[in-house]
C-alpha atoms as a PDB file:
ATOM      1  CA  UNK A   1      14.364   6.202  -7.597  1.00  0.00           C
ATOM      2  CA  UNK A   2      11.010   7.321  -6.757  1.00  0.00           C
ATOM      3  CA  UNK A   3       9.234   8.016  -3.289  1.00  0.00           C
ATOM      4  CA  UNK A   4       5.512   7.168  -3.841  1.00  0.00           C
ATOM      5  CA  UNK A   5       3.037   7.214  -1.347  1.00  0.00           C
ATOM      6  CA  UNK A   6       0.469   4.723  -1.823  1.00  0.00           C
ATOM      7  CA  UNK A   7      -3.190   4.873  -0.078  1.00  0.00           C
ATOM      8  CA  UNK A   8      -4.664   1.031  -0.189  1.00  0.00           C
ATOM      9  CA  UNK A   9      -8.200   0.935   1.490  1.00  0.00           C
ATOM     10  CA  UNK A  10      -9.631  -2.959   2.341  1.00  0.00           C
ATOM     11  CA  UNK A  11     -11.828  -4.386   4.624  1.00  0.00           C
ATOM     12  CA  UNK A  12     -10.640  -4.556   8.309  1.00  0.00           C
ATOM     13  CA  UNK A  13     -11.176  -8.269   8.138  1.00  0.00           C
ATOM     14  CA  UNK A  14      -8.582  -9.085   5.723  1.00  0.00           C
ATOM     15  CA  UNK A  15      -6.136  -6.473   6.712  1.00  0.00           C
ATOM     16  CA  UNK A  16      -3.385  -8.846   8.307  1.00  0.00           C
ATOM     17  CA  UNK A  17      -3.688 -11.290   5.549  1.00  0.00           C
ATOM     18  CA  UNK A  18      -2.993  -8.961   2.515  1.00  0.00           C
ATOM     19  CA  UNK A  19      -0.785  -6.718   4.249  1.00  0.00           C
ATOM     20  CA  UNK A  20       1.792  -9.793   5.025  1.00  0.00           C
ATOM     21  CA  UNK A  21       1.877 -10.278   1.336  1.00  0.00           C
ATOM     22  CA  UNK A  22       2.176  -6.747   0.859  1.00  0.00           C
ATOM     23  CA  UNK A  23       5.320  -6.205   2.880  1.00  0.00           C
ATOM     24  CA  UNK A  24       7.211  -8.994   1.188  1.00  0.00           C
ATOM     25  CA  UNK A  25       7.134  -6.821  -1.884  1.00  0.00           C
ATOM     26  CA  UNK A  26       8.416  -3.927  -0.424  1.00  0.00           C
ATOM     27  CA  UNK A  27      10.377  -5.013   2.310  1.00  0.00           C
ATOM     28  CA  UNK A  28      13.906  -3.391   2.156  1.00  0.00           C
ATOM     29  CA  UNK A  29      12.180  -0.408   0.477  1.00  0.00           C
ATOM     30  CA  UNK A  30       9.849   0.622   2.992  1.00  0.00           C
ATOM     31  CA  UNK A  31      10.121   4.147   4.195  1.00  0.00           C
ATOM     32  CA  UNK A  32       7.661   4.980   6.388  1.00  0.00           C
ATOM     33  CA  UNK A  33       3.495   3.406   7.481  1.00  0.00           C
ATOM     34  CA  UNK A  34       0.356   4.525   8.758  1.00  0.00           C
ATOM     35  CA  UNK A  35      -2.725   2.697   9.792  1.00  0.00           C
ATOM     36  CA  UNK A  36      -5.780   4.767  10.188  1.00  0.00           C
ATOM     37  CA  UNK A  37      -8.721   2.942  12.030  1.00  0.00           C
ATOM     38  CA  UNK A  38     -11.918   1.475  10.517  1.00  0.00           C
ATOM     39  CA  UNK A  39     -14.715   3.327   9.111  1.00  0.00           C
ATOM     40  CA  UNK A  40     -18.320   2.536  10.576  1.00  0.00           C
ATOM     41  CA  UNK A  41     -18.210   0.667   7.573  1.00  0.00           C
ATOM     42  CA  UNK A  42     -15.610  -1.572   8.092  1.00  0.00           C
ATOM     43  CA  UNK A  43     -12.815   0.047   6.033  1.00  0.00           C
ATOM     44  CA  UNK A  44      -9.287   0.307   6.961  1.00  0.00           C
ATOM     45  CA  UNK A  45      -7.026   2.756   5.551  1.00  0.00           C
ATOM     46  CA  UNK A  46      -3.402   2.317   5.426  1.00  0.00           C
ATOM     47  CA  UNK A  47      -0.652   4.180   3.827  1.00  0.00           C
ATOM     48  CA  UNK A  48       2.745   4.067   2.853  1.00  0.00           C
ATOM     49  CA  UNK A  49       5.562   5.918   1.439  1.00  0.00           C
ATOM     50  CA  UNK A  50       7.988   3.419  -0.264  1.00  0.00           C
ATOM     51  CA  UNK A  51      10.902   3.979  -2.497  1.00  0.00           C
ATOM     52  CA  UNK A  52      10.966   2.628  -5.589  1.00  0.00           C
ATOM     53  CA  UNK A  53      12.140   2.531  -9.185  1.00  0.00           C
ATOM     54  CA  UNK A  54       9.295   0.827 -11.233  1.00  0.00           C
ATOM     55  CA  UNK A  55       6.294   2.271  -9.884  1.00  0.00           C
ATOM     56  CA  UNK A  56       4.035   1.008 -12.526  1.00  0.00           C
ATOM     57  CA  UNK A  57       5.313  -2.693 -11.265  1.00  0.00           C
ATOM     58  CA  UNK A  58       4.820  -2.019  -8.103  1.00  0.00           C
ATOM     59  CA  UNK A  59       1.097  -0.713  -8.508  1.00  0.00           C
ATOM     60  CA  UNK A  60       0.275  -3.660 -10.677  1.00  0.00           C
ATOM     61  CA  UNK A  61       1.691  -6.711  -8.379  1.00  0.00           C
ATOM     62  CA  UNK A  62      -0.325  -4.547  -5.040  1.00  0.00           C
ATOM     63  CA  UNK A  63      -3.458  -4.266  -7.199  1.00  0.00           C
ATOM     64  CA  UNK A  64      -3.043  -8.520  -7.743  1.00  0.00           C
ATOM     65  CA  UNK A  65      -2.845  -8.530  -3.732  1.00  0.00           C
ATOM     66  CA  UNK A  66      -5.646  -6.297  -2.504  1.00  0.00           C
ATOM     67  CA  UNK A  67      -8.522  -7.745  -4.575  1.00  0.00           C
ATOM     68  CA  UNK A  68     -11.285  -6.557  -2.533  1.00  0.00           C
ATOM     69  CA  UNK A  69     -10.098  -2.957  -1.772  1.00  0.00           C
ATOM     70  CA  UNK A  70      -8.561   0.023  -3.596  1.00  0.00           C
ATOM     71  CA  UNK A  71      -5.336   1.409  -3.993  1.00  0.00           C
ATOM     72  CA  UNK A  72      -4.206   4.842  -5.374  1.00  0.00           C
ATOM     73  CA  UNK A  73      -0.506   6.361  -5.397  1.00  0.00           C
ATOM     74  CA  UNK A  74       1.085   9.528  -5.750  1.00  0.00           C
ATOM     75  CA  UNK A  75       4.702   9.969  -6.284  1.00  0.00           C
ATOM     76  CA  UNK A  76       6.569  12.337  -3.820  1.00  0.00           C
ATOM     77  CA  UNK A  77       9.221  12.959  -5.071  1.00  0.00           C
ATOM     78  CA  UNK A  78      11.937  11.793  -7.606  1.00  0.00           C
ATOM     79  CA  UNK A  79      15.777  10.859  -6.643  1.00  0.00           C
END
């Protein structure tokens, strides 16, 4: 098991849309959230720390999800 922090920037717009979808992936593994408000430009930020086992899964099915936006991950730490 892996805790990996994942940073997924989108437009403000289509936060509550893609962030539904996101939370069905990792609901039970969830361990903690963040929303940081929008940028001038319309950018949300929001991060998460979830714990996981196959990261590069996980990364691949958000990156299907958040089309218009970017995501990057670190991992934490491994348990």
């Amino acid at each position: 098991m892996k805790i990996v922090e994942l940073d997924i920037k989108l437009p403000y717009e289509k936060r509550g849309k893609v962030l539904a979808k996101i939370l069905d992936k990792v609901r039970g593994n969830l361990k903690d959230i963040h929303f940081l408000p929008p940028t001038s430009k319309g950018i949300s930020e929001i991060r998460m720390e979830v714990v996981e086992e196959n990261v590069q899964k996980l990364l691949a099915d958000i990156k299907k999800i958040v089309r218009d936006g970017k995501v990057s991950f670190k991992v934490m730490s491994e348990a």
